[in-house]
Protein backbone atom coordinates (compact mmCIF):
# COMPACT_ATOMS: atom_id res chain seq x y z
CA UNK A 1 90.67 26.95 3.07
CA UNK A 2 87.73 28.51 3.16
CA UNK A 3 87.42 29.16 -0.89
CA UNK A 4 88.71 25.43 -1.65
CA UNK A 5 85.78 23.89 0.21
CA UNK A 6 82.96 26.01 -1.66
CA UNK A 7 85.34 24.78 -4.73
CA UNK A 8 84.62 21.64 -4.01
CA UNK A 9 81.38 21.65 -3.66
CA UNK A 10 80.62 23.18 -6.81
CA UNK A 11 82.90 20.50 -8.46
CA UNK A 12 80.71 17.95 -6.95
CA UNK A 13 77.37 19.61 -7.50
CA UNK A 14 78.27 19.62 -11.54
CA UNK A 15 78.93 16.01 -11.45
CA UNK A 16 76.09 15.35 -10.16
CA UNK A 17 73.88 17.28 -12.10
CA UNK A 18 75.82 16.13 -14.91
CA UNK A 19 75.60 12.10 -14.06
CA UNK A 20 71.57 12.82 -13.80
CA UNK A 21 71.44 14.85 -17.00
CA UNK A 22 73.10 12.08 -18.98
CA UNK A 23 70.72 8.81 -16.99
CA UNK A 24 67.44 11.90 -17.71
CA UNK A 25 68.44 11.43 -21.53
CA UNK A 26 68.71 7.74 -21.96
CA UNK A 27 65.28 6.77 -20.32
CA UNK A 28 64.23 9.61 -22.50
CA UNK A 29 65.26 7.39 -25.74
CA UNK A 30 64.13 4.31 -24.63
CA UNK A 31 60.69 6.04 -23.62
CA UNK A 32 60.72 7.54 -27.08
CA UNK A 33 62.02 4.14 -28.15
CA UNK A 34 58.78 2.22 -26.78
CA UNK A 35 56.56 4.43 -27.89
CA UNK A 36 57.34 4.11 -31.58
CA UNK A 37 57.42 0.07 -31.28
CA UNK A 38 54.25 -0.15 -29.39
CA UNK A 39 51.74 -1.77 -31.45
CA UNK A 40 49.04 -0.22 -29.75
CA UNK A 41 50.06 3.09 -29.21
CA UNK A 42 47.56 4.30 -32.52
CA UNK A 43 44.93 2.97 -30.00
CA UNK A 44 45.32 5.03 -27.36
CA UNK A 45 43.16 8.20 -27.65
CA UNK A 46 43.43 11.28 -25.18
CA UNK A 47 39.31 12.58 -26.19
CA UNK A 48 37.24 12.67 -23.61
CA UNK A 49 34.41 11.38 -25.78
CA UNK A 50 35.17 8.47 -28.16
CA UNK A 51 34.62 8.92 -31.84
CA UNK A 52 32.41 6.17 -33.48
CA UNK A 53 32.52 5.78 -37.13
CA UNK A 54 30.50 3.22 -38.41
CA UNK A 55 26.86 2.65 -40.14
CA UNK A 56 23.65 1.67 -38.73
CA UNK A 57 21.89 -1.31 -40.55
CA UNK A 58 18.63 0.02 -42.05
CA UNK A 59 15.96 -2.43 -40.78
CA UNK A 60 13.42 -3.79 -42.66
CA UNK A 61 10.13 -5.37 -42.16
CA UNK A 62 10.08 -9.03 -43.42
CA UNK A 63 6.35 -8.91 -43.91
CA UNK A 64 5.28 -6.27 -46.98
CA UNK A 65 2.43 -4.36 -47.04
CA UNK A 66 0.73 -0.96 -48.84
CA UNK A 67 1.05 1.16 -45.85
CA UNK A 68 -1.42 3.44 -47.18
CA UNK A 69 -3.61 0.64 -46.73
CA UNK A 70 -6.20 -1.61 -48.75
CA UNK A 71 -10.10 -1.30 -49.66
CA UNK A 72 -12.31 -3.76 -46.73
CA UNK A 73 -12.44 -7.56 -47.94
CA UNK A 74 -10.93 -6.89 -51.87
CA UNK A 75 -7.60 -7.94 -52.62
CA UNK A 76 -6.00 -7.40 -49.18
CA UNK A 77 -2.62 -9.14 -49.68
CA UNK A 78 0.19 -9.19 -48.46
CA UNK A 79 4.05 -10.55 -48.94
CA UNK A 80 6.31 -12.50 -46.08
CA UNK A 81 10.09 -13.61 -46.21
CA UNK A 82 12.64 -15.08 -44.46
CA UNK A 83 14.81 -17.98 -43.90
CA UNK A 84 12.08 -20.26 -42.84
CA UNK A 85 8.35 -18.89 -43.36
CA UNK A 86 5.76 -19.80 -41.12
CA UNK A 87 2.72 -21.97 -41.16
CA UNK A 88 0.53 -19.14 -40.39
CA UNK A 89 -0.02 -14.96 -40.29
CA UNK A 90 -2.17 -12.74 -37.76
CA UNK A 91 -4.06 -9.67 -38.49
CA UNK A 92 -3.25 -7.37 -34.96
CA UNK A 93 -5.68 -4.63 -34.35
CA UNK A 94 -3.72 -1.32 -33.48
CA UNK A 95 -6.10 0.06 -31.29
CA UNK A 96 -6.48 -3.02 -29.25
CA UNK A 97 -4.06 -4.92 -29.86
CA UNK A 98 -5.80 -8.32 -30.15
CA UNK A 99 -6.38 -10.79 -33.07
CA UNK A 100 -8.60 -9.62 -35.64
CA UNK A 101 -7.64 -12.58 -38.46
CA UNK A 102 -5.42 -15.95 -38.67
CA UNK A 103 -4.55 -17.59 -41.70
CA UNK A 104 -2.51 -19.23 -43.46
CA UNK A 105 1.28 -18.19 -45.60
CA UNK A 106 0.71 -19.59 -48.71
CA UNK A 107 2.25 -20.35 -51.89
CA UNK A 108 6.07 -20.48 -50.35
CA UNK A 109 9.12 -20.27 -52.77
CA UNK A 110 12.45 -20.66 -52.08
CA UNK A 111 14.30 -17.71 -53.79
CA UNK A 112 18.29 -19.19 -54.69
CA UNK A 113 19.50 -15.55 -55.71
CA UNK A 114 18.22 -13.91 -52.23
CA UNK A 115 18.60 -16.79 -50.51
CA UNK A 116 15.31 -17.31 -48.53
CA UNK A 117 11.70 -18.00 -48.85
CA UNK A 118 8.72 -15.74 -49.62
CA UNK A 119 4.84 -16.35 -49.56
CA UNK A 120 2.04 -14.91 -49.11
CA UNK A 121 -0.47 -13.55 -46.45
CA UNK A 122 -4.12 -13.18 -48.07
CA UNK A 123 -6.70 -11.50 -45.94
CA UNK A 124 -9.34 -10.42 -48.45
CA UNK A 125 -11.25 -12.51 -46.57
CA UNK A 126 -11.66 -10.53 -43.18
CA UNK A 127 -14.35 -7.04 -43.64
CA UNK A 128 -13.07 -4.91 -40.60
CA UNK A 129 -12.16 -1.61 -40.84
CA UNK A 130 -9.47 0.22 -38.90
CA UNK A 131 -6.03 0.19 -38.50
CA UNK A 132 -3.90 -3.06 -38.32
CA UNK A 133 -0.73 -4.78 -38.99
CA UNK A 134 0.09 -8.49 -39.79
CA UNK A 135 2.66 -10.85 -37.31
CA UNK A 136 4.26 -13.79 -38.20
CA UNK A 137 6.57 -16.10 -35.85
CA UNK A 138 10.02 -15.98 -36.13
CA UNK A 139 9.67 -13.41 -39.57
CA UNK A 140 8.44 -10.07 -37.14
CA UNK A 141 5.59 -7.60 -37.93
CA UNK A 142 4.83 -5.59 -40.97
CA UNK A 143 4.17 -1.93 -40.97
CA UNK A 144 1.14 -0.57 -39.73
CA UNK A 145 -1.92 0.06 -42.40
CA UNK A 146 -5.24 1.10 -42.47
CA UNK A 147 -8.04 -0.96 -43.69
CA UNK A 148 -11.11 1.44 -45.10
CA UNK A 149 -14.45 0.54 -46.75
CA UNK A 150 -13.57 2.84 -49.74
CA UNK A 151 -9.83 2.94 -49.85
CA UNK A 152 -9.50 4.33 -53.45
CA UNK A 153 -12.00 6.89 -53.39
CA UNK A 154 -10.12 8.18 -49.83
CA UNK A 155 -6.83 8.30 -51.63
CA UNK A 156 -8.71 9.79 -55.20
CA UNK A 157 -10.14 12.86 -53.36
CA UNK A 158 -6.59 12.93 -50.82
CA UNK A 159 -4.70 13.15 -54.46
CA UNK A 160 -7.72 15.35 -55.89
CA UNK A 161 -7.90 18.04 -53.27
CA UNK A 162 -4.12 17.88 -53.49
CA UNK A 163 -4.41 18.89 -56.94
CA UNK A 164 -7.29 21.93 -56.66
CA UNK A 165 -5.57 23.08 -53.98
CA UNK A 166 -2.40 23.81 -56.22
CA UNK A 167 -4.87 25.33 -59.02
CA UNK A 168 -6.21 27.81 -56.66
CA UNK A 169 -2.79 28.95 -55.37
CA UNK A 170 -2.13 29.15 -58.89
CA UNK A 171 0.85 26.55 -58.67
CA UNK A 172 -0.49 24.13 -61.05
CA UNK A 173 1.47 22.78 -63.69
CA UNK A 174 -0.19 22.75 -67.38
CA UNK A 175 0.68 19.03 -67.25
CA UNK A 176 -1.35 18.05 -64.10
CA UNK A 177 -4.32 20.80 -65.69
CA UNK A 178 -4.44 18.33 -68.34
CA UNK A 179 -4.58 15.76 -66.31
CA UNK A 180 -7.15 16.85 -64.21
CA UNK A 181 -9.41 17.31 -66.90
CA UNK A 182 -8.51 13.63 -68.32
CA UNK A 183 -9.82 12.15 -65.30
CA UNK A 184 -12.76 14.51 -65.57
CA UNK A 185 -13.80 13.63 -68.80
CA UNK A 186 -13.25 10.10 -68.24
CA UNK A 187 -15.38 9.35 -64.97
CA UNK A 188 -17.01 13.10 -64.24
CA UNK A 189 -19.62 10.47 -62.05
CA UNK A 190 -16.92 10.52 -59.16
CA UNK A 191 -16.20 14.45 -59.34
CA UNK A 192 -17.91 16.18 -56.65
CA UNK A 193 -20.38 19.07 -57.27
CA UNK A 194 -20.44 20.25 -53.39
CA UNK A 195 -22.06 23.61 -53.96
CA UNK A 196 -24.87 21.84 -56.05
CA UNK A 197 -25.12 24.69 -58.32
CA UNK A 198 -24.64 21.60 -61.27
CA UNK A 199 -21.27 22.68 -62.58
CA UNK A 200 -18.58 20.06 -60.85
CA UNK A 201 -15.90 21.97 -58.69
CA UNK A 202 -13.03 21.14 -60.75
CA UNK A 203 -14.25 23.29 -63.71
CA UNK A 204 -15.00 26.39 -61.57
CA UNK A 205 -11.55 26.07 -60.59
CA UNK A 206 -9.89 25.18 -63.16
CA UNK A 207 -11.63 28.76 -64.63
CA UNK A 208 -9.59 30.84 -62.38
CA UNK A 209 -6.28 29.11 -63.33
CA UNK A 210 -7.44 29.97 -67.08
CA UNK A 211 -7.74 33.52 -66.12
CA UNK A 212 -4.26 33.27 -64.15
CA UNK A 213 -2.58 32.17 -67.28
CA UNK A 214 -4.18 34.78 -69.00
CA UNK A 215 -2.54 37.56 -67.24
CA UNK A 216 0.58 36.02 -66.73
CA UNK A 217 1.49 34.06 -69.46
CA UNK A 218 2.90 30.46 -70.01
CA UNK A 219 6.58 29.78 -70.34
CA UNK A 220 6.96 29.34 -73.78
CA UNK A 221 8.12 25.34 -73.87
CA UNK A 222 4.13 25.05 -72.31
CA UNK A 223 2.52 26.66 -75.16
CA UNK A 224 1.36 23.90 -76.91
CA UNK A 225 0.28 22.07 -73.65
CA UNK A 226 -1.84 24.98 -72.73
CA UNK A 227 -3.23 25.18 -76.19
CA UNK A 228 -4.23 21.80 -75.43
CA UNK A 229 -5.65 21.71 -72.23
CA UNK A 230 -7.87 24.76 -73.77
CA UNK A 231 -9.15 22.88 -76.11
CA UNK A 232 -10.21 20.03 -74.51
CA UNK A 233 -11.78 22.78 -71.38
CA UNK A 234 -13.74 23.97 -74.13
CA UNK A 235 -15.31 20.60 -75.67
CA UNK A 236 -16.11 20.10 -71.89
CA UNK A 237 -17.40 23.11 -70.73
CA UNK A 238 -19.55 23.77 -73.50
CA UNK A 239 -22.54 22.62 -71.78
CA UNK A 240 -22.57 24.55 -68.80
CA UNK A 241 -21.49 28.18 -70.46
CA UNK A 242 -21.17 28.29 -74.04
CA UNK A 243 -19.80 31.40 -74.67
CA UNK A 244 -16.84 31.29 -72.19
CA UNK A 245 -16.14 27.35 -74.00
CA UNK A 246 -15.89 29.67 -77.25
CA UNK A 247 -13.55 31.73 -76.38
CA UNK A 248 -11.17 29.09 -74.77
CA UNK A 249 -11.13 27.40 -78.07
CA UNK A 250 -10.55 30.40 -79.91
CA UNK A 251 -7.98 31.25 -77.71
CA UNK A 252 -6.23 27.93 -77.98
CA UNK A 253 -6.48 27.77 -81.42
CA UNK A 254 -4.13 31.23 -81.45
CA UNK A 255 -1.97 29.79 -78.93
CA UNK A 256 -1.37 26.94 -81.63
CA UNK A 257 -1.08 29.27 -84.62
CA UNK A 258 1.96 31.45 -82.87
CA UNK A 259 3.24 28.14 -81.71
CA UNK A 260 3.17 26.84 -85.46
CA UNK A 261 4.15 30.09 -86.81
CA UNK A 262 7.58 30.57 -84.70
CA UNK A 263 8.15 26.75 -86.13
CA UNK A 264 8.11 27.64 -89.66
CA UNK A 265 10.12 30.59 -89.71
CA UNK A 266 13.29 28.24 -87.81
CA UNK A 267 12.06 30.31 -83.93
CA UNK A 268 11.60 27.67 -81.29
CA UNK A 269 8.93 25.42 -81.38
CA UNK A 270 7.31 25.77 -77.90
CA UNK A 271 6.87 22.04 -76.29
CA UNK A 272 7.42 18.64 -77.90
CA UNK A 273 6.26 16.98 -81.02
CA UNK A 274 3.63 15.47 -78.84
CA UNK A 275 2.53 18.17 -77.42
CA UNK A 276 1.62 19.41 -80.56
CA UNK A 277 0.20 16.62 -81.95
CA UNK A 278 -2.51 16.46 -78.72
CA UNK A 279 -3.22 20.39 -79.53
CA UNK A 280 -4.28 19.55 -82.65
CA UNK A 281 -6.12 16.29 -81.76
CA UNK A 282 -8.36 18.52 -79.30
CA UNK A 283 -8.38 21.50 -81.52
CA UNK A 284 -10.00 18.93 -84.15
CA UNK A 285 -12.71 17.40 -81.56
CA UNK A 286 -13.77 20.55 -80.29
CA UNK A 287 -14.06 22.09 -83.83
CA UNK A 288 -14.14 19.58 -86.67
CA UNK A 289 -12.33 21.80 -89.16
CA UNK A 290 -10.04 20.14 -91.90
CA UNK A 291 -7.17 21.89 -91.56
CA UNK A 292 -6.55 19.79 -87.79
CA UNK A 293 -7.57 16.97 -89.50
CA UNK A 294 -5.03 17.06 -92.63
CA UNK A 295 -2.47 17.86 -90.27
CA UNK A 296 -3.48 14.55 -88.02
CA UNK A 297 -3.51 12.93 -91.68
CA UNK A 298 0.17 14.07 -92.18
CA UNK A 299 1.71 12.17 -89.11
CA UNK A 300 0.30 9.17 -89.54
CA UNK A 301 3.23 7.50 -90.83
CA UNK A 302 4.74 8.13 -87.73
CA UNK A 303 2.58 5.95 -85.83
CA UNK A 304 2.43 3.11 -87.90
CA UNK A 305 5.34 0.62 -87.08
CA UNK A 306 6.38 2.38 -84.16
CA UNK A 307 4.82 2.22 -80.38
CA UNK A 308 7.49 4.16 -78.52
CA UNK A 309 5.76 7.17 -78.94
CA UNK A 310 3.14 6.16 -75.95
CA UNK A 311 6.32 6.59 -73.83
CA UNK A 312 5.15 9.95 -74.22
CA UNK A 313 1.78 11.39 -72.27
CA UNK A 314 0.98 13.65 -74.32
CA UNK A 315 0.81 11.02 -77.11
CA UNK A 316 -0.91 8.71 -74.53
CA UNK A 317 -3.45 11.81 -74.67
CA UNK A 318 -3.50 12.35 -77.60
CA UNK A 319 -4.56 8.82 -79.12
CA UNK A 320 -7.45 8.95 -76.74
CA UNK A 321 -8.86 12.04 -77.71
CA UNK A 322 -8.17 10.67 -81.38
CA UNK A 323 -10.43 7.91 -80.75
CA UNK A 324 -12.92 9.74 -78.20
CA UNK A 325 -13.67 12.23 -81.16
CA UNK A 326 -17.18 11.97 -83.27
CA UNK A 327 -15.56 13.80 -86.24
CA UNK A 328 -14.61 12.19 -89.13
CA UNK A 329 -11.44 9.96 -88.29
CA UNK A 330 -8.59 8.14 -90.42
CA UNK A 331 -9.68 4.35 -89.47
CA UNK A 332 -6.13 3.35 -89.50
CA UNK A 333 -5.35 5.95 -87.35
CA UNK A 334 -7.48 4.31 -85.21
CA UNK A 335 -6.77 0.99 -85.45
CA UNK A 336 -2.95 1.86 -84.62
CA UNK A 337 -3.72 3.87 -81.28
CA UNK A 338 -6.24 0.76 -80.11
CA UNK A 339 -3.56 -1.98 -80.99
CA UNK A 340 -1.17 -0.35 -79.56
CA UNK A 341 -2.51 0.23 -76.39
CA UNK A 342 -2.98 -3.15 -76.26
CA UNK A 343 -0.11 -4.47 -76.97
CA UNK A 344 1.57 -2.36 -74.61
CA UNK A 345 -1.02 -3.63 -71.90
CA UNK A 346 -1.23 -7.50 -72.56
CA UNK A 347 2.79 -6.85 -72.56
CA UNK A 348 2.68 -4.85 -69.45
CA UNK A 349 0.28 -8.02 -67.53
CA UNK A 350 2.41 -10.32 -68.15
CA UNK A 351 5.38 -9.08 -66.86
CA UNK A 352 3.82 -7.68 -63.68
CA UNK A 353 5.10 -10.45 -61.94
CA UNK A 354 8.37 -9.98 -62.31
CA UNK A 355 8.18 -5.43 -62.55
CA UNK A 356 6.02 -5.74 -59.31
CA UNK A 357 8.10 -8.62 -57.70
CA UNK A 358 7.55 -7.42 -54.04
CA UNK A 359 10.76 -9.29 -53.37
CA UNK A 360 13.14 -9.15 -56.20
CA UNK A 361 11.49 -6.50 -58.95
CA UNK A 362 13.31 -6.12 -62.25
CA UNK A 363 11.82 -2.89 -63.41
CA UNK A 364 13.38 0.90 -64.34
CA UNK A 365 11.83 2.77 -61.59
CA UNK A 366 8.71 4.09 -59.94
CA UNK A 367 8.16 6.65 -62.44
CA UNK A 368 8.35 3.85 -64.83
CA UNK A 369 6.17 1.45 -63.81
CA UNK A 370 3.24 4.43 -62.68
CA UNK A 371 4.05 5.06 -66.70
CA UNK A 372 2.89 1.35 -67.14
CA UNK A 373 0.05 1.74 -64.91
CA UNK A 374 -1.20 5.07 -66.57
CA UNK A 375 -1.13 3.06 -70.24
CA UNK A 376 -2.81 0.28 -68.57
CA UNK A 377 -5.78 2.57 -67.47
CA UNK A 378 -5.85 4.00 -70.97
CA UNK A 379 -6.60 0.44 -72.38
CA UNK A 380 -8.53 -0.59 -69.74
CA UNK A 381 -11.10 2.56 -70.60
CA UNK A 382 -11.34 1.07 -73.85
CA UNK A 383 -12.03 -2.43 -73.87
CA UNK A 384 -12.75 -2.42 -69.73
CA UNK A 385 -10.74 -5.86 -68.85
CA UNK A 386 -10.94 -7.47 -65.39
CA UNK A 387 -7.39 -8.87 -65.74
CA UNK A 388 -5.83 -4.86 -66.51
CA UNK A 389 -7.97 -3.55 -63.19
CA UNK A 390 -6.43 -6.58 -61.13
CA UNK A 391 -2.91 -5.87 -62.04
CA UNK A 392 -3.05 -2.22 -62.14
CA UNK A 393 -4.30 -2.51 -58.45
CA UNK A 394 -1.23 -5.07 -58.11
CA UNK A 395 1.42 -2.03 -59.78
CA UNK A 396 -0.80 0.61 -56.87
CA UNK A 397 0.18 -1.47 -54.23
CA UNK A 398 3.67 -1.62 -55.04
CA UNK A 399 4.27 1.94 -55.66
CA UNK A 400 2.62 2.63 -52.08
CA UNK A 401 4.95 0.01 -50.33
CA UNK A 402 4.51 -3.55 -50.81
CA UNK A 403 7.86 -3.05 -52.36
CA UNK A 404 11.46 -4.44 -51.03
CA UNK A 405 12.22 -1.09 -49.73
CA UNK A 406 8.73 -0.83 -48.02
CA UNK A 407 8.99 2.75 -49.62
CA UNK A 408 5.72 4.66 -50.15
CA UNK A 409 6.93 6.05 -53.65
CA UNK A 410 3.36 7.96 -54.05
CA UNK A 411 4.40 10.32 -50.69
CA UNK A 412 6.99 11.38 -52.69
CA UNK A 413 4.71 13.71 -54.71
CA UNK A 414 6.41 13.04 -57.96
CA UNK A 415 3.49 12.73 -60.90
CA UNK A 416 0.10 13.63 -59.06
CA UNK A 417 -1.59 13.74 -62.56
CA UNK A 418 -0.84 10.07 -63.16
CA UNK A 419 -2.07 8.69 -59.70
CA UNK A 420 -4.75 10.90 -60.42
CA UNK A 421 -5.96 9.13 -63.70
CA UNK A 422 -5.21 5.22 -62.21
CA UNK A 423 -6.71 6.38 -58.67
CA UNK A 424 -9.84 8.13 -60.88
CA UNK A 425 -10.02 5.02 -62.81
CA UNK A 426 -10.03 2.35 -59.43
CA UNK A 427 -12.60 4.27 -57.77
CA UNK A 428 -15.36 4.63 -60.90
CA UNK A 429 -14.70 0.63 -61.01
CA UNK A 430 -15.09 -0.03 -57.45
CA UNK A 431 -17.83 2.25 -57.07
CA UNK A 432 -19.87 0.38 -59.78
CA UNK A 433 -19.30 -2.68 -58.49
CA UNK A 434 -20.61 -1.89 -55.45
CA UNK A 435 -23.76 -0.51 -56.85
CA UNK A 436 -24.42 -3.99 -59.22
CA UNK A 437 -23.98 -5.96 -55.83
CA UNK A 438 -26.37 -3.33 -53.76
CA UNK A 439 -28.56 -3.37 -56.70
């Protein structure tokens, strides 16, 4: 009796552990069932942190400026946009934080392809110095900038120590050597002399990067460079120590000749066509001998129907050593390099406007248009026109942020020689102008 009741009780203890086994797997289905239909279920995320994927608007300024800032009461100007402009603008004082100027947004334009207005906020008027930025109603503030009684000559000797700095660490490029002496020879009035001993700095220094080269060589594509910027050392530094110019040209004219020689017997070259063509240019200035100047005489074909070739800086060099030179010259020559240059400059002024559209430019780059610039200098050395200094100030203040990216291309570093030669040539200009009005 005994037996059958634990019999029993198993019995009933297997149904019922079966019975809740089989109700345990249904739910289980229809859980699994609700799961898979539940629209939100790829929702539902078990991380204790979220994960956000997604991309933060850049934010711009609607008011443009130079953020490396503008020269006291010349040509201070700057751009505003938006869907409605304002009436007016306000200069704000940084350090105080109060009105320093009020005028007026002028010249608005509707835009159709952006779809809003722009004008412009003209300040040349106010002659404060210090650090500021401009506020308009409903359009927001600009960027901070500083406002300096010689802005080009701070930003010549910022780009100039820059550049000597490099030479005595011996990391100077042949290129921005060249340079260096370009701006040199072209306004040595604005090169400092600080240990009055009457040789300017940049030729003492540019003495030890000679003697650097010297010892340990120039890669071979710079050959021709080098040769060049020897030659034109030489012509320069004749007048303070004749001897040492004499053996600079004498070395560069070796430099040439192994250049040349590797050339004819089908070796490599060493440097560009241009390149060349400068050595020989400087090699012919410093020395006068005919055998530079019948090889000038040879390439002027190339020259004649064709400006593309002032693409090129050494060719840019090149044509203004041509026509710097008190040798006897091919007159043609001549009279190619000078129209050329300006043609490329009266072409270069009048589409400023649109290259150096603060708003909606149309141009291939700011290597490009500080290419424009550095032409535009070159013809404004030569004939010295107002309108080329206005607009090459105009292409400055777009490479250093007035720009629709309000991107300060010229902290990128990229091409010191060529803000070199345009800052070189804005600060001689500036600086004489000040002296007729003092005067």
């Amino acid at each position: 009796m005994k037996n059958d009741r634990i019999l029993s009780s198993v019995l009933a203890l297997c149904l019922t552990v079966g019975s809740l086994s089989g109700c345990g797997r249904v739910e289980d289905e229809r859980e699994e069932e609700n799961i898979v239909s539940n629209p939100y279920a790829g929702a539902v995320s078990m991380e204790e942190t979220p994960v956000v994927d997604y991309a933060v608007p850049m934010l711009l300024p609607n008011i443009l400026v130079d953020t490396k800032g503008y020269s006291a009461g010349e040509g201070m100007v700057a751009v505003v946009k938006g869907r409605k402009l304002p009436e007016e603008f306000v200069l704000v004082d940084v350090e105080t934080g109060g009105e320093a100027y009020r005028g007026s947004v002028e010249e608005p334009v509707y835009r159709e392809e952006q779809g809003f207005y722009s004008g412009y906020a003209d300040f040349s008027d106010f002659q404060g110095t210090g650090v500021y930025y401009i506020k308009c109603d409903g359009i927001g503030c600009s960027m901070t900038f500083p406002i300096r009684e010689a802005q080009y000559a701070a930003l010549f000797d910022e780009v100039y120590r820059e550049m000597l700095e490099s030479c005595r660490s011996k990391e100077l490029s042949p290129a921005d050597a060249v340079a260096l002496l370009e701006a040199y020879e072209w306004y040595e009035e604005i090169f400092p002399d600080e240990d009055e001993d009457q040789v300017p700095d940049v030729l003492k220094v540019l003495c030890g990067w000679i003697s650097y080269r010297e010892e340990s060589g120039v890669d071979e594509e710079d050959e021709a460079l080098y040769a060049a910027f020897l030659a034109k050392f030489s012509y320069l530094y004749q007048k303070f120590d004749r001897k040492y110019a004499t053996d600079c040209i004498k070395r560069a004219s070796t430099v040439l000749g192994e250049v040349q020689a590797r050339s004819r017997k089908g070796g490599s070259a060493a440097g560009s066509q241009a390149d060349l063509f400068f050595a020989l240019t400087e090699l012919y200035r410093a020395t006068g001998r005919y055998t530079y100047r019948a090889r000038i005489a040879d390439c002027r074909h190339f020259f004649e129907d064709n400006d593309s070739y002032l693409d090129e800086r050494s060719y840019l060099h090149a044509a203004m050593t041509y026509l710097d030179t008190r040798q006897r010259v091919d007159v043609n020559l001549c009279d190619n390099f000078i129209n050329h240059l300006r043609e490329r400059a009266e072409e270069t002024s009048k589409k400023s406007t649109v290259l150096i559209d603060a708003v909606a430019p149309v141009n291939g780059g700011s290597a490009d248009l500080l290419k424009g610039a550095v032409e535009l200098s070159c013809a404004n050395y030569i004939v010295n026109n107002y309108q080329y200094t206005a607009v090459a100030e105009d292409f400055l203040h777009y490479l250093m942020g007035r720009n629709p990216g309000s991107v300060c291309f010229y902290d990128n570093g990229e091409d010191r020689g060529g803000y070199l030669l345009l800052l070189a040539q804005l600060t001689a200009i500036h600086e004489a102008g000040k002296h007729i009005k003092e005067g």
